[in-house]
Protein backbone atom coordinates (compact mmCIF):
# COMPACT_ATOMS: atom_id res chain seq x y z
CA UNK A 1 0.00 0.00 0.00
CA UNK A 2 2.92 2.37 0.84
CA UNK A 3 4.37 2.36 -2.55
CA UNK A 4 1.04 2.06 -4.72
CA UNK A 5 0.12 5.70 -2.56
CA UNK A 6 3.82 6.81 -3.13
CA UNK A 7 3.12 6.49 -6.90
CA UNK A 8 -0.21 7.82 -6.97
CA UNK A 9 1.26 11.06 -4.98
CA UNK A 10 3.96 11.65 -7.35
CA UNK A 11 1.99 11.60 -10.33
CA UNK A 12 -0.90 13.47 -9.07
CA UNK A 13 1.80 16.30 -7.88
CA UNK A 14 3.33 15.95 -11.55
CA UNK A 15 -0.49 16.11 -12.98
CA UNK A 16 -0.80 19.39 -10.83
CA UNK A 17 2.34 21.00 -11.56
CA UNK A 18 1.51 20.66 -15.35
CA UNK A 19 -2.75 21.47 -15.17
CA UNK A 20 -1.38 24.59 -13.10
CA UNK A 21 1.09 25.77 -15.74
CA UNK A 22 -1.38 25.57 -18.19
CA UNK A 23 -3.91 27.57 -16.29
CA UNK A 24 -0.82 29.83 -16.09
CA UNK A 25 0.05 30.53 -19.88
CA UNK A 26 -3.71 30.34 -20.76
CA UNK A 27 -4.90 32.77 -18.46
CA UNK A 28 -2.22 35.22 -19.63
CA UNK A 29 -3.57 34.55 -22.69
CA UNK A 30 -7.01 35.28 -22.38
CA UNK A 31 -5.74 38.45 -20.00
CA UNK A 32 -3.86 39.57 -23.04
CA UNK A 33 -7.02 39.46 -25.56
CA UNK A 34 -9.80 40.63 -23.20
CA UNK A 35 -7.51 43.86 -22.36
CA UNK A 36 -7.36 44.72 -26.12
CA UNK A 37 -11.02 43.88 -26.11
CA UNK A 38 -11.66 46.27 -23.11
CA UNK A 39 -9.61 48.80 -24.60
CA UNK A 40 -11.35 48.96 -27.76
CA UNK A 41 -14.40 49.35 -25.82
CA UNK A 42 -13.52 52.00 -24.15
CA UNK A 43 -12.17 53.82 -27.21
CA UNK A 44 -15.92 52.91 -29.23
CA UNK A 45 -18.78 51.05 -26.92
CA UNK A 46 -20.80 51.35 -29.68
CA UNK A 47 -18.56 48.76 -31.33
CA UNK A 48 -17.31 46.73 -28.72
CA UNK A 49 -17.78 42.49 -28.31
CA UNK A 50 -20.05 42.58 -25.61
CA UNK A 51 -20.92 38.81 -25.75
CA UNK A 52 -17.05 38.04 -24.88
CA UNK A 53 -17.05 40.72 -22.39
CA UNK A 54 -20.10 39.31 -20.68
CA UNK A 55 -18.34 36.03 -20.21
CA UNK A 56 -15.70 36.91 -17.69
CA UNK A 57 -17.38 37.30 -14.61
CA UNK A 58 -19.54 34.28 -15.03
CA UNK A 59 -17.48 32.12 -16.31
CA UNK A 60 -14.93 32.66 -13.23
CA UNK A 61 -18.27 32.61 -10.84
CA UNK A 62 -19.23 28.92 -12.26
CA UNK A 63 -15.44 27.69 -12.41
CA UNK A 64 -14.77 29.05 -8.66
CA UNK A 65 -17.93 27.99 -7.74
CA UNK A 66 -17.17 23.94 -9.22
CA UNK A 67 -13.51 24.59 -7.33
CA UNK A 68 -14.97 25.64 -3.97
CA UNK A 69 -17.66 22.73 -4.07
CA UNK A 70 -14.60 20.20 -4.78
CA UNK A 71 -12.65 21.55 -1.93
CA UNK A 72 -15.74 21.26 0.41
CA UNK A 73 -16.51 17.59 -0.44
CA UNK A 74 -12.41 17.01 -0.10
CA UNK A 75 -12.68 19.45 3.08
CA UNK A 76 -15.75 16.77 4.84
CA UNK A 77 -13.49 13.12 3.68
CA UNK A 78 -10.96 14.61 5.29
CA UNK A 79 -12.37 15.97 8.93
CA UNK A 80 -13.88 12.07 8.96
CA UNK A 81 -10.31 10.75 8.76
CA UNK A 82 -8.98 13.24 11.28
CA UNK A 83 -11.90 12.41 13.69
CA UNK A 84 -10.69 8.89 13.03
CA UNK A 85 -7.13 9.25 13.58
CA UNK A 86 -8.33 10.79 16.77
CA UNK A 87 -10.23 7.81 18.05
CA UNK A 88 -7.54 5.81 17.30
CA UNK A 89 -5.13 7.84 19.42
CA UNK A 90 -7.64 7.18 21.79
CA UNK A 91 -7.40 2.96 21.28
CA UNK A 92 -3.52 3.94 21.27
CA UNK A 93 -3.16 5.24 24.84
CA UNK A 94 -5.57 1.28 25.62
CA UNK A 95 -2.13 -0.26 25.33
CA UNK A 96 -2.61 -4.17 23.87
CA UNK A 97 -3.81 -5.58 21.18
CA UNK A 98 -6.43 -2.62 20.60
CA UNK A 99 -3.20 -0.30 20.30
CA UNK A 100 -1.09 -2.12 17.74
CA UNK A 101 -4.54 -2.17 15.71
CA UNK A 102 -5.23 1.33 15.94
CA UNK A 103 -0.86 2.00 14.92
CA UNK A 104 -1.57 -0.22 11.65
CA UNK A 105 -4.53 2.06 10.79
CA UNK A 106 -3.12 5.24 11.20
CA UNK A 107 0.11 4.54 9.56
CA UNK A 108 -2.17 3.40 6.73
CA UNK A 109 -4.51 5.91 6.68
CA UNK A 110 -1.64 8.90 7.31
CA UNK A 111 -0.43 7.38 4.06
CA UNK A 112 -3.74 7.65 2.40
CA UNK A 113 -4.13 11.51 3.59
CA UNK A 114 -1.08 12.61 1.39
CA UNK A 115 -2.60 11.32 -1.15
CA UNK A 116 -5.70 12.63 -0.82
CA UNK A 117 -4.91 16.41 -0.56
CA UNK A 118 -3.23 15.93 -3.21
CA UNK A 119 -5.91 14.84 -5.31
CA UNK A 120 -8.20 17.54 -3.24
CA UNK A 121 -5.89 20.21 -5.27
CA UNK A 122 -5.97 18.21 -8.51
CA UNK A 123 -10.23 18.74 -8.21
CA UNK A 124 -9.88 21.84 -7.21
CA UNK A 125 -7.41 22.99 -9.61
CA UNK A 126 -10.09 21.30 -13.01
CA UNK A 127 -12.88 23.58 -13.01
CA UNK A 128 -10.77 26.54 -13.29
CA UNK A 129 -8.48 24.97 -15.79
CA UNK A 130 -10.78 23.39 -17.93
CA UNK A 131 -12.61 27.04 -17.89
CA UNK A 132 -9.01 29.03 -18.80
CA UNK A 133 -7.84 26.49 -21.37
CA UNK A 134 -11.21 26.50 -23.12
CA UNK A 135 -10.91 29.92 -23.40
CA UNK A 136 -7.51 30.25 -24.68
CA UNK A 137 -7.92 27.73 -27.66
CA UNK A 138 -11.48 29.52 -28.23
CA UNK A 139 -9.89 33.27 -28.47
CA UNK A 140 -6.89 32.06 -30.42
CA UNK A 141 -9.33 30.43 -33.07
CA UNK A 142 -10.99 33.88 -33.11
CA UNK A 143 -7.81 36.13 -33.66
């Protein structure tokens, strides 16, 4: 179990380091086009693209919004495996048979909990880079 979790944390904090750097070059990419699109509407409302300009803030409210819902269902799996590791602290102080038990579980599930947060970032992280990369191949097409 140790080295199955090993492997599933170093590729999920290899899957996050890359989804993040492509949130990172698309959003300066869509930064980069909506600017010129807000300056030109500025210069001439009469002429500017309001349908892309009414995208921004509610696309960011629905990708935030799917981000902050992942981190609250990660947020509740992991207070259940804290309260756990607590009760098992508990069996711990028991001494016995009921202690080496409770050791076994919470070296396993202490493994488990790396994991997990990092996979909480990895869901947390998709919304708002599915939403940014979208939108970068979308406003390159249009250019």
């Amino acid at each position: 179990m140790f080295w199955t979790n090993a492997w599933k944390l170093g590729a999920s904090i290899w899957e996050n380091a890359l989804a993040l750097q492509e949130t990172a070059i698309a959003a300066s990419g869509v930064i980069e086009h909506r600017s010129g699109l807000i300056g030109k509407a500025l210069r001439n409302p009469l002429d500017a693209d309001l349908a892309e300009l009414g995208r921004m803030v509610p696309e960011k409210v629905t990708a935030f919004g799917k981000a902050y819902q992942a981190m609250a269902d990660d947020l509740v799996a992991l207070q259940a495996d804290m309260v756990a590791q607590s009760w098992d602290m508990v069996a711990m102080l028991g001494g016995g048979t009921a202690a080496n038990a409770a050791t076994d579980r919470m070296s396993q599930r202490g493994a488990r909990l790396s994991t997990a947060l990092s996979l909480a970032g990895g869901r947390a992280l998709k919304p708002v880079h599915a939403t940014a990369t979208a939108n970068h191949r979308r406003l390159k097409r249009a250019r």
